[in-house]
Protein backbone atom coordinates (compact mmCIF):
# COMPACT_ATOMS: atom_id res chain seq x y z
CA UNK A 1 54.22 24.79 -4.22
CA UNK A 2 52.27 22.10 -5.67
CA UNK A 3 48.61 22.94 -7.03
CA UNK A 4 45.99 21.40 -4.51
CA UNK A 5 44.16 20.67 -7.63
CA UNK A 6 46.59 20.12 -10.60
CA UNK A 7 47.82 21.90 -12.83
CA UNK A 8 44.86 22.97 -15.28
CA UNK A 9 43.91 26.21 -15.00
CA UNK A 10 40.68 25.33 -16.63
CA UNK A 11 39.66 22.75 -13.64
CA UNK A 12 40.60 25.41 -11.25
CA UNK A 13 38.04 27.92 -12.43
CA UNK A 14 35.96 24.80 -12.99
CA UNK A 15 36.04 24.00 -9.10
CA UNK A 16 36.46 27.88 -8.10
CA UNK A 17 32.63 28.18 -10.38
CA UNK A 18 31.11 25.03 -8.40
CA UNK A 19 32.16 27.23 -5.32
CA UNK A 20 30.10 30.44 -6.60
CA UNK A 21 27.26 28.20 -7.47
CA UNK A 22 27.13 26.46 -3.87
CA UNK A 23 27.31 30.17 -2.05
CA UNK A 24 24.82 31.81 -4.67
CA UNK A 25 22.37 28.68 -3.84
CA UNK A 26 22.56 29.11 -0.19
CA UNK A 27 22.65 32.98 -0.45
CA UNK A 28 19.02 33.03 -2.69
CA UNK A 29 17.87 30.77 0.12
CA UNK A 30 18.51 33.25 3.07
CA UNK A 31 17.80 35.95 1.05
CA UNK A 32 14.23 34.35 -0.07
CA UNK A 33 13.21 33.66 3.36
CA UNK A 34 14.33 36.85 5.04
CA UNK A 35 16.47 35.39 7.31
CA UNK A 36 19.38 36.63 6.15
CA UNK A 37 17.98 40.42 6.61
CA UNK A 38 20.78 42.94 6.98
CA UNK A 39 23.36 40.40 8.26
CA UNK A 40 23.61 38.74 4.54
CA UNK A 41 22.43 37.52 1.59
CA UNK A 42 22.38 36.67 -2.26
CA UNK A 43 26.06 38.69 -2.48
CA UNK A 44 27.60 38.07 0.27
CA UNK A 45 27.13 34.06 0.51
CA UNK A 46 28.77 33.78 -2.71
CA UNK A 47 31.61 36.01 -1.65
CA UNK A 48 32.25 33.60 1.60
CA UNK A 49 32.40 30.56 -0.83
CA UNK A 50 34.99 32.17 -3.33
CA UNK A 51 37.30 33.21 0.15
CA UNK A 52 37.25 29.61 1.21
CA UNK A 53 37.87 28.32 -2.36
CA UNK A 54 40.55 30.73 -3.04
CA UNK A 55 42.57 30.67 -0.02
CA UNK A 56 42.44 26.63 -0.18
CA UNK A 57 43.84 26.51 -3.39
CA UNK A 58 46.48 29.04 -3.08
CA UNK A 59 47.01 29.31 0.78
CA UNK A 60 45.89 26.10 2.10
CA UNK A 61 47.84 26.34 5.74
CA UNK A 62 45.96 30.04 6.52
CA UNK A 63 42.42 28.55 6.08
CA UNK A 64 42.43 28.48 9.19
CA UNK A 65 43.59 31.72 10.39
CA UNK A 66 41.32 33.15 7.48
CA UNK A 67 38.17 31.55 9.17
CA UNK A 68 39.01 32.72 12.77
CA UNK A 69 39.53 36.27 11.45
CA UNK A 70 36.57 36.01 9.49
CA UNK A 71 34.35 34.95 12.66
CA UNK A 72 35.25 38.71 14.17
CA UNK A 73 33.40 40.66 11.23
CA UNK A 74 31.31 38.32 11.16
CA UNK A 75 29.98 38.21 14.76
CA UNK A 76 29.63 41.94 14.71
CA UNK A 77 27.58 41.86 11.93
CA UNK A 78 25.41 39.69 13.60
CA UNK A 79 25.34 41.71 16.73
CA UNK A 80 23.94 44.41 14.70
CA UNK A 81 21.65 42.16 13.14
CA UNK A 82 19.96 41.40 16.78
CA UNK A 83 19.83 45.27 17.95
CA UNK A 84 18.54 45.91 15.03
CA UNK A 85 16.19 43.19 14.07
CA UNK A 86 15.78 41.48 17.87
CA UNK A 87 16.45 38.30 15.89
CA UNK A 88 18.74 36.06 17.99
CA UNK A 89 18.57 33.53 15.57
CA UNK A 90 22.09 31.87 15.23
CA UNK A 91 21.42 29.96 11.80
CA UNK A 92 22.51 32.46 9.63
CA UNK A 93 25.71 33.30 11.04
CA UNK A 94 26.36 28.99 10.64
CA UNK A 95 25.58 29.20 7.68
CA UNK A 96 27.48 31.60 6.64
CA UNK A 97 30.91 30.30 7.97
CA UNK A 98 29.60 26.73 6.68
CA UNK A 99 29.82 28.22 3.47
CA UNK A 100 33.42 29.33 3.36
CA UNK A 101 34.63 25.69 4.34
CA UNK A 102 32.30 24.15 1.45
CA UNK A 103 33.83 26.29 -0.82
CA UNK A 104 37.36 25.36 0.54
CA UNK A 105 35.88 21.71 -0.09
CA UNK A 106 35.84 22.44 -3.94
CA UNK A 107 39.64 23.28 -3.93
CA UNK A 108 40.53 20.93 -2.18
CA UNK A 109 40.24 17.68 -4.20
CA UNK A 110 38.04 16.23 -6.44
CA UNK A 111 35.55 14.13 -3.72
CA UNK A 112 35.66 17.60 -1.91
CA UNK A 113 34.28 19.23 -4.46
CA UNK A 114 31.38 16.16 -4.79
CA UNK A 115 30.80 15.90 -0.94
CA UNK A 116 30.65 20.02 -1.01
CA UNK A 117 27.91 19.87 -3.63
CA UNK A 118 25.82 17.43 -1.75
CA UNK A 119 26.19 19.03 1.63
CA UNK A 120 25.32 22.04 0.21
CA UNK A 121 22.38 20.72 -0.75
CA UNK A 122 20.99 19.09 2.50
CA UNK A 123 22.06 22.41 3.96
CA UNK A 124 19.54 24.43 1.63
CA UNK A 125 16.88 22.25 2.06
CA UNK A 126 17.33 22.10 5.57
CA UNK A 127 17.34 26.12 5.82
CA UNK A 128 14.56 26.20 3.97
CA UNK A 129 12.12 23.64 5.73
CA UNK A 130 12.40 25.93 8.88
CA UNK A 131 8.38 25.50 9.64
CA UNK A 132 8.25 21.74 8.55
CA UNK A 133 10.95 21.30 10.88
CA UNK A 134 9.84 23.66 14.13
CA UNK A 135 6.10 21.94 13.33
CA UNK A 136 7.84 18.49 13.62
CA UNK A 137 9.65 19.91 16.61
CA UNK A 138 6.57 21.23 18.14
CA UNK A 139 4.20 18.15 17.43
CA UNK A 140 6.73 15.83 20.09
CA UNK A 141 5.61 16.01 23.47
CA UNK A 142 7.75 15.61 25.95
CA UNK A 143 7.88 12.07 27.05
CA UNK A 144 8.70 11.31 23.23
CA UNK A 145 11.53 13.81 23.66
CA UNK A 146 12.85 12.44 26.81
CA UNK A 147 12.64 8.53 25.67
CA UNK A 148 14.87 10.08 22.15
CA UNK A 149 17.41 11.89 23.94
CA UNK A 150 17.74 8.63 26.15
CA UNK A 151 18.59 5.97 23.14
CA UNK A 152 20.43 8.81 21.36
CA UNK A 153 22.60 9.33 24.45
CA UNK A 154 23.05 5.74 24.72
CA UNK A 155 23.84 4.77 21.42
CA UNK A 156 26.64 7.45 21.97
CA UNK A 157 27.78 5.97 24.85
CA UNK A 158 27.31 2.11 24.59
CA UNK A 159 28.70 1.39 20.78
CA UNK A 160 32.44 2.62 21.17
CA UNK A 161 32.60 0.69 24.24
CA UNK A 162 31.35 -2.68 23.02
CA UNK A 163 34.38 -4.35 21.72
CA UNK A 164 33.96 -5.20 17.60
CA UNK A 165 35.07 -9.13 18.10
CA UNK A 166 33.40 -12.56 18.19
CA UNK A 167 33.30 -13.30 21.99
CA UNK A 168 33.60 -16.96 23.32
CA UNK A 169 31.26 -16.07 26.34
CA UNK A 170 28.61 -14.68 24.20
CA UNK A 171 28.69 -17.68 22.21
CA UNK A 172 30.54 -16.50 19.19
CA UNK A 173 28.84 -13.17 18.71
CA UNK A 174 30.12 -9.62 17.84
CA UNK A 175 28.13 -7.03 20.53
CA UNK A 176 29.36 -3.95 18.37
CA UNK A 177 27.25 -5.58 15.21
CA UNK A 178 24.59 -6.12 16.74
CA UNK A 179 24.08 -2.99 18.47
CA UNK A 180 24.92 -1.59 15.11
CA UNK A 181 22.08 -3.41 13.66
CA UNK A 182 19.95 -2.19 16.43
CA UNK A 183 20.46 1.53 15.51
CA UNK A 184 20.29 0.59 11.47
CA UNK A 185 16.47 -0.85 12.15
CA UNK A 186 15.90 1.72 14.95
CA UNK A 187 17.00 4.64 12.25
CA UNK A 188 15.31 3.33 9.29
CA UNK A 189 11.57 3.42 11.37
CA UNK A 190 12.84 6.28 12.71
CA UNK A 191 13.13 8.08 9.32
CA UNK A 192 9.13 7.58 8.70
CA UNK A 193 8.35 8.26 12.02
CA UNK A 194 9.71 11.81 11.18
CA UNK A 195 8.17 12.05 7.73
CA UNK A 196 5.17 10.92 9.41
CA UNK A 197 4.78 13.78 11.70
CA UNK A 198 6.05 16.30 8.77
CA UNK A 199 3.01 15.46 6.89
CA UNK A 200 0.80 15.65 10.36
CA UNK A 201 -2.14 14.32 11.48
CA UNK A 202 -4.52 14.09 8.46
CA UNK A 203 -3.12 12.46 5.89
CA UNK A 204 -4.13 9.44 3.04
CA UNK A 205 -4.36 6.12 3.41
CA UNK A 206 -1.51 5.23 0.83
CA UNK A 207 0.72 7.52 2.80
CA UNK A 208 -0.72 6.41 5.88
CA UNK A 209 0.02 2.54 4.49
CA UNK A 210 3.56 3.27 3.62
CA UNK A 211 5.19 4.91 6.66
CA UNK A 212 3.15 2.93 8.79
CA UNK A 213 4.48 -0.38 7.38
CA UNK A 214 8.33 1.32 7.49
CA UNK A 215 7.68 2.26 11.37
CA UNK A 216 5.71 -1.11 12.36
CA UNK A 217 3.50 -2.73 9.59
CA UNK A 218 2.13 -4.47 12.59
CA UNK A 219 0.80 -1.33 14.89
CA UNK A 220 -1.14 -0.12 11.05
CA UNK A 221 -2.27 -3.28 10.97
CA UNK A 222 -4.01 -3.48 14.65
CA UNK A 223 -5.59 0.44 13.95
CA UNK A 224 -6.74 -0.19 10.12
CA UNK A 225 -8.43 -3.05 11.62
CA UNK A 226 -10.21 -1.58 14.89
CA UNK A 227 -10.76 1.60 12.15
CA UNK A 228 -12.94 -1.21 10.05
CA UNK A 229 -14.77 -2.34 12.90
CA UNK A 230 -15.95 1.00 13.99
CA UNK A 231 -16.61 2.05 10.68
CA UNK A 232 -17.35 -1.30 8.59
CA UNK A 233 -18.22 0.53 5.29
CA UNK A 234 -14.86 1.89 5.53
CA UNK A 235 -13.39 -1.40 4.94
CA UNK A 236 -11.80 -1.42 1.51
CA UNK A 237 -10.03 1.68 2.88
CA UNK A 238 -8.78 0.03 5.69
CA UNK A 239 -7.95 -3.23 3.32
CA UNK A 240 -5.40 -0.92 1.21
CA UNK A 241 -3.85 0.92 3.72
CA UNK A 242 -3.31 -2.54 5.43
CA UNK A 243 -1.89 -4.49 2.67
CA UNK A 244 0.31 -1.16 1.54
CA UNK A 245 2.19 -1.70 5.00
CA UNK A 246 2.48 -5.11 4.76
CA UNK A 247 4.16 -4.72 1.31
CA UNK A 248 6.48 -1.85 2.55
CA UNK A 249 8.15 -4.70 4.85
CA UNK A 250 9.55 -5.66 1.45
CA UNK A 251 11.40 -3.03 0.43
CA UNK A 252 12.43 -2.30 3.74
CA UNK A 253 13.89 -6.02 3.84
CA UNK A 254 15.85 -5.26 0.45
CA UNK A 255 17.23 -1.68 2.09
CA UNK A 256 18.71 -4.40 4.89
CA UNK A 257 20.06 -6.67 2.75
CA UNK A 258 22.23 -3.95 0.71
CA UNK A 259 23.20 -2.71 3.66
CA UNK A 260 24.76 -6.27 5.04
CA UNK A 261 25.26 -8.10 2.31
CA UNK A 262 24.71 -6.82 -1.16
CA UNK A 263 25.94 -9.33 -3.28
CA UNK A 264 22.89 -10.93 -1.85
CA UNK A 265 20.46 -8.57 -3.15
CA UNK A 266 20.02 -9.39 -6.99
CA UNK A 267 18.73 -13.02 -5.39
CA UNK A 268 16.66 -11.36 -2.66
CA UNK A 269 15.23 -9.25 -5.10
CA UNK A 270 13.76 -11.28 -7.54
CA UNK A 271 11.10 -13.05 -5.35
CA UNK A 272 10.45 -9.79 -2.67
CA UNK A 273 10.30 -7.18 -5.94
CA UNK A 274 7.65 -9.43 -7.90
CA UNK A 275 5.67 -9.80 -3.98
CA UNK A 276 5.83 -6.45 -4.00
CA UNK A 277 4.34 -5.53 -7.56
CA UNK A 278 1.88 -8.36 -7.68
CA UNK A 279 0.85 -6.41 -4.34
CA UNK A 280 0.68 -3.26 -4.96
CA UNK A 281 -1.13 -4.05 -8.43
CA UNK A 282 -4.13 -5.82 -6.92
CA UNK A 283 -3.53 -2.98 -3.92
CA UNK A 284 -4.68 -0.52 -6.15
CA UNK A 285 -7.17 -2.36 -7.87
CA UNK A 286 -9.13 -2.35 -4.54
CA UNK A 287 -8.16 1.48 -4.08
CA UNK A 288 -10.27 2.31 -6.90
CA UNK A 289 -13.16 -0.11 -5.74
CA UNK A 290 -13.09 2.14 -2.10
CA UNK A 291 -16.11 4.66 -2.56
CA UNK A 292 -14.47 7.49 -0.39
CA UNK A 293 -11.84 9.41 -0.16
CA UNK A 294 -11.53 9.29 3.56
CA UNK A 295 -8.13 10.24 5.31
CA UNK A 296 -7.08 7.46 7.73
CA UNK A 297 -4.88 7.85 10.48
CA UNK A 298 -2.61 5.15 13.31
CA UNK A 299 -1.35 6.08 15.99
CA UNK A 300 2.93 5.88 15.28
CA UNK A 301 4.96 5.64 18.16
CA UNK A 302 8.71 7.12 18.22
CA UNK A 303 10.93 4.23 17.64
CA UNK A 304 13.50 6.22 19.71
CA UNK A 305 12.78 3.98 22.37
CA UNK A 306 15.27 1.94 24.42
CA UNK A 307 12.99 -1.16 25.47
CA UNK A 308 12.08 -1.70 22.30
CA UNK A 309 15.49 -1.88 21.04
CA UNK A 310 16.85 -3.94 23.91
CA UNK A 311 14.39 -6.39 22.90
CA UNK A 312 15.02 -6.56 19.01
CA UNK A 313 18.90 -6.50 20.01
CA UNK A 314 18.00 -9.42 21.90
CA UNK A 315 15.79 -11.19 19.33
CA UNK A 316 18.55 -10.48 16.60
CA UNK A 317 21.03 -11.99 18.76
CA UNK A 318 18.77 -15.27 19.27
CA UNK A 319 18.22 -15.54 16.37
CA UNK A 320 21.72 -14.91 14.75
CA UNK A 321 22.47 -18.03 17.30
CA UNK A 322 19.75 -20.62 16.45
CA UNK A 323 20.10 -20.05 12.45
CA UNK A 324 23.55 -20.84 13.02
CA UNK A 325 23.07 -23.61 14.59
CA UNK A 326 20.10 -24.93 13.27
CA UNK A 327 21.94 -25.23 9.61
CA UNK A 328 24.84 -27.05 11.29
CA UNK A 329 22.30 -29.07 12.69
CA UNK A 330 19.13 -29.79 10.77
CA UNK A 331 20.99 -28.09 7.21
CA UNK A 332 18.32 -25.78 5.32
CA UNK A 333 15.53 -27.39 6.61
CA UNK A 334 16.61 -25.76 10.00
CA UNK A 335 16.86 -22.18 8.80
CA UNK A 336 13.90 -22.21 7.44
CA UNK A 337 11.83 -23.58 10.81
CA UNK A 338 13.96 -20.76 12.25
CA UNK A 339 13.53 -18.08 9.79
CA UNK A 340 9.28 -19.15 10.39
CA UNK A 341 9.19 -18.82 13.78
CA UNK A 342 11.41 -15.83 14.15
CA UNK A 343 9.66 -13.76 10.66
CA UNK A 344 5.89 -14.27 13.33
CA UNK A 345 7.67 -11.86 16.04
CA UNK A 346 9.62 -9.96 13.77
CA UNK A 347 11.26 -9.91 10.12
CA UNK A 348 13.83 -7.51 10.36
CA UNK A 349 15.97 -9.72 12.74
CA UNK A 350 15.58 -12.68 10.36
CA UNK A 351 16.58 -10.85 7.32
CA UNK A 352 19.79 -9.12 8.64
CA UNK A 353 20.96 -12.67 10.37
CA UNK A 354 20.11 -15.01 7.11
CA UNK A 355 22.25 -12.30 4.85
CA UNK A 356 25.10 -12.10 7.41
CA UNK A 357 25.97 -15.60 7.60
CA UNK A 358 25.59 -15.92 3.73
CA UNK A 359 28.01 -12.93 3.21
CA UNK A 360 30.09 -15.17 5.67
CA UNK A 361 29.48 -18.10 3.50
CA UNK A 362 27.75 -19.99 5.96
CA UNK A 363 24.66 -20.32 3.99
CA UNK A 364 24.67 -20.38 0.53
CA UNK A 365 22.54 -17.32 -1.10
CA UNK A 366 19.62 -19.89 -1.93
CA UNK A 367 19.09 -20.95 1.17
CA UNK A 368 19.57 -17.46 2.43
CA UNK A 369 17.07 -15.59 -0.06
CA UNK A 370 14.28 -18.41 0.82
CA UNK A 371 14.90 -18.11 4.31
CA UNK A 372 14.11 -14.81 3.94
CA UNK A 373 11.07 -15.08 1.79
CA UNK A 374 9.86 -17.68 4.27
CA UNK A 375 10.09 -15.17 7.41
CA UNK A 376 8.21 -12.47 5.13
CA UNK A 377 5.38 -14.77 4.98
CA UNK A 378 5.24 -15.72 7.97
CA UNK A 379 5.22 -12.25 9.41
CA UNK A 380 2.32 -11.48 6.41
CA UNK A 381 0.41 -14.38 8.30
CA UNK A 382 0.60 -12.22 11.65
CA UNK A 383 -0.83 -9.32 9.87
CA UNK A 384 -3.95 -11.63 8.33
CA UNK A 385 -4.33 -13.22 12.07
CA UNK A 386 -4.59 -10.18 13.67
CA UNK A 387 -6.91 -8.82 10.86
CA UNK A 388 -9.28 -11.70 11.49
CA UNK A 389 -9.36 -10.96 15.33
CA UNK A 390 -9.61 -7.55 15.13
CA UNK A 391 -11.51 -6.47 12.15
CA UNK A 392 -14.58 -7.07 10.15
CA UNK A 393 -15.19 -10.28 8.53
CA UNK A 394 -15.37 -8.13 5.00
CA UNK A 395 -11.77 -7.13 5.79
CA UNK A 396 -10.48 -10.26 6.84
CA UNK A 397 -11.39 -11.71 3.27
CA UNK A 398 -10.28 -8.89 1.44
CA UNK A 399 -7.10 -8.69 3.36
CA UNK A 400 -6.55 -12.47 3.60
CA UNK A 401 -7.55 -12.76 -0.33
CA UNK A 402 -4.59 -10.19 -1.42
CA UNK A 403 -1.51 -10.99 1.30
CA UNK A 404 -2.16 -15.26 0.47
CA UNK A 405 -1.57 -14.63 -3.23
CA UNK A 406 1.19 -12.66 -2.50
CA UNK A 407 2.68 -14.88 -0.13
CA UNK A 408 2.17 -17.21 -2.71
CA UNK A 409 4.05 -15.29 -5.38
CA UNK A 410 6.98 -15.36 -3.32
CA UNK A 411 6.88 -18.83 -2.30
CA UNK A 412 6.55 -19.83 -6.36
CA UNK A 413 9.67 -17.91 -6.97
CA UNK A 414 12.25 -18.93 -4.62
CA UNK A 415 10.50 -22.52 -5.46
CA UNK A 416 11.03 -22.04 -8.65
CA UNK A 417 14.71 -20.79 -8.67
């Protein structure tokens, strides 16, 4: 029989170690926090790990069989465990046979053993943010939960139905990427939203400032600036937190461009990384010119939410349609009207569209990348508007003084290249 993982002895205790380590980790963990009581702990993860390890390297057809016999001790123990401790708690007991197919993972070839490391990870600090987690879990009221479980279910549903080809009645487009491009935007504001309600209700303005601007830039915007006008000496506060999220829509464009197209990202890069420094340089500058170290809080929505994401599916669509055609039209001069008028309602759809039809050589990269910088300025514009006709007239200069020189940054580069 042929070695699952060749024929060195030396990478087989090599893997069979990594498989000790990844049961010890998670074994300290349970044992740390208690949870493992008398059911199991700092021994006996490390035991489950070496079973799985050893049996896939040496009897890889009975891992199975091993696993389902293991489940019988295993769910006595933890029977005892909840006469004796009246903890019904099933975490542990996942954990535990989690841990016997990570350590098969080692065994079993050399990206198992990588993928077993990292998964072991996320599993201990998952196990061990148990009150982050139940806090998150117990700050979402129930219409939030409701409108999740409703785009969750119908992400589930609707994408393996949509058909993944260019369809002549939807004028050329592909509904499975761009429902796909829906839940990439959805998740990424969906990822602060959760760190947002980790961190709870108090919390700085720089934090404040960044997942704000990675859930909506434009809803921190709207509350720094009603947060100025009831409390006008509070405006170079507001000022930072407001430019901070107008910045993040940077970074967040770059995270959408890698994820499309990344050849396009060294150009993209250039002229959003030096908006973003020159920003967050002068940011800071007036963070230390704010007198107070006052929290400052917006109200974050769940972008779980299917309107929402009909609409932006919608936008993106438009707008995937109109760039198209306005190059074959009106040639660069086009996209960029486009990319304009589209970046004032929303950024996100201009920056995924301009870097799919450059990946698809429809656009060259130049006119792609300024494109792009061109809807990030636009959509900077919308935050200095709304800052005027919400705010103070202190903020409105501050804000209007930083956002225009870093619109003009970017406009210099892509110029420039």
């Amino acid at each position: 029989m042929v070695d699952p993982v060749g024929d060195s002895l030396g990478l087989l205790v090599f893997r069979v170690a990594i498989a000790f380590g990844i049961g010890a980790l998670v074994g300290l963990e349970r044992e740390q926090s208690e949870s493992g009581g008398a059911f199991a702990g700092s021994r006996t993860f490390p035991l489950f790990a070496l079973l799985g390890a050893l049996v896939q390297a040496f009897f890889p057809s009975m891992l199975a069989v091993v696993v389902v016999a293991l489940t019988i001790p295993l769910t006595v123990a933890y029977v005892g465990k909840v006469w004796l401790e009246r903890d019904i708690g099933l975490t542990t007991l996942m954990a535990a046979l989690l841990t016997v197919v990570l350590g098969a993972m080692t065994t079993h070839s050399e990206r198992g053993a990588v993928l077993a490391v990292i998964v072991a990870g996320v599993v201990t600090a998952i196990l061990s943010a148990k009150g982050p987690i139940h806090g998150f879990a117990d700050r979402i009221d129930e219409r939030e939960r409701r409108a999740s479980v409703k785009f969750i279910l119908v992400v589930l549903v609707v994408f393996p139905l949509l058909p993944d080809r260019e369809l002549e009645v939807l004028f050329g487009l592909n509904p499975r990427f761009v429902w796909l491009m829906v839940v990439f935007v959805t998740g990424l504001s969906f990822v602060a939203y959760v760190l947002s309600r980790v961190v709870g209700a108090k919390r700085g303005i720089a934090l404040t400032g960044v997942l704000g601007g990675f859930v909506s830039s434009t809803a921190t915007t709207v509350s720094m600036a009603e947060r100025a006008s009831q409390t006008p000496s509070l405006y170079r506060v507001c000022a930072f937190s407001t430019v901070v999220a107008s910045l993040v829509m940077f970074p967040r464009a770059l995270v959408e461009v890698a994820v499309v197209n990344r050849e396009l990202l060294p150009a993209v890069a250039v002229p959003l990384g030096a908006m973003t420094v020159f920003g967050s340089i002068v940011a800071v500058a007036v963070y230390r010119q704010a007198a107070t170290t006052a929290d400052v809080e917006t109200e974050i929505e769940n972008p779980f939410r299917l309107r929402p994401a009909l609409f932006f599916g919608a936008v993106f669509a438009v707008v995937l349609l109109v760039s198209e055609s306005a190059y074959s039209w009106f040639g660069s001069s086009g996209v960029y009207v486009t990319a304009f008028v589209s970046g004032l309602a929303d950024v996100d759809a201009i920056t995924i569209t301009l870097s799919r039809l450059a990946a698809e050589d429809t656009i060259s990269q130049q006119v792609a990348t300024t494109g792009i910088v061109v809807g990030a300025v636009a959509n900077t514009l919308v935050k200095v508007g709304l800052v005027w006709l919400l705010g103070t007239y202190q903020l409105a200069r501050l804000v209007t003084a930083v956002l225009g020189a870093v619109s003009i940054v970017g406009l210099l580069f892509v110029v420039a290249v």
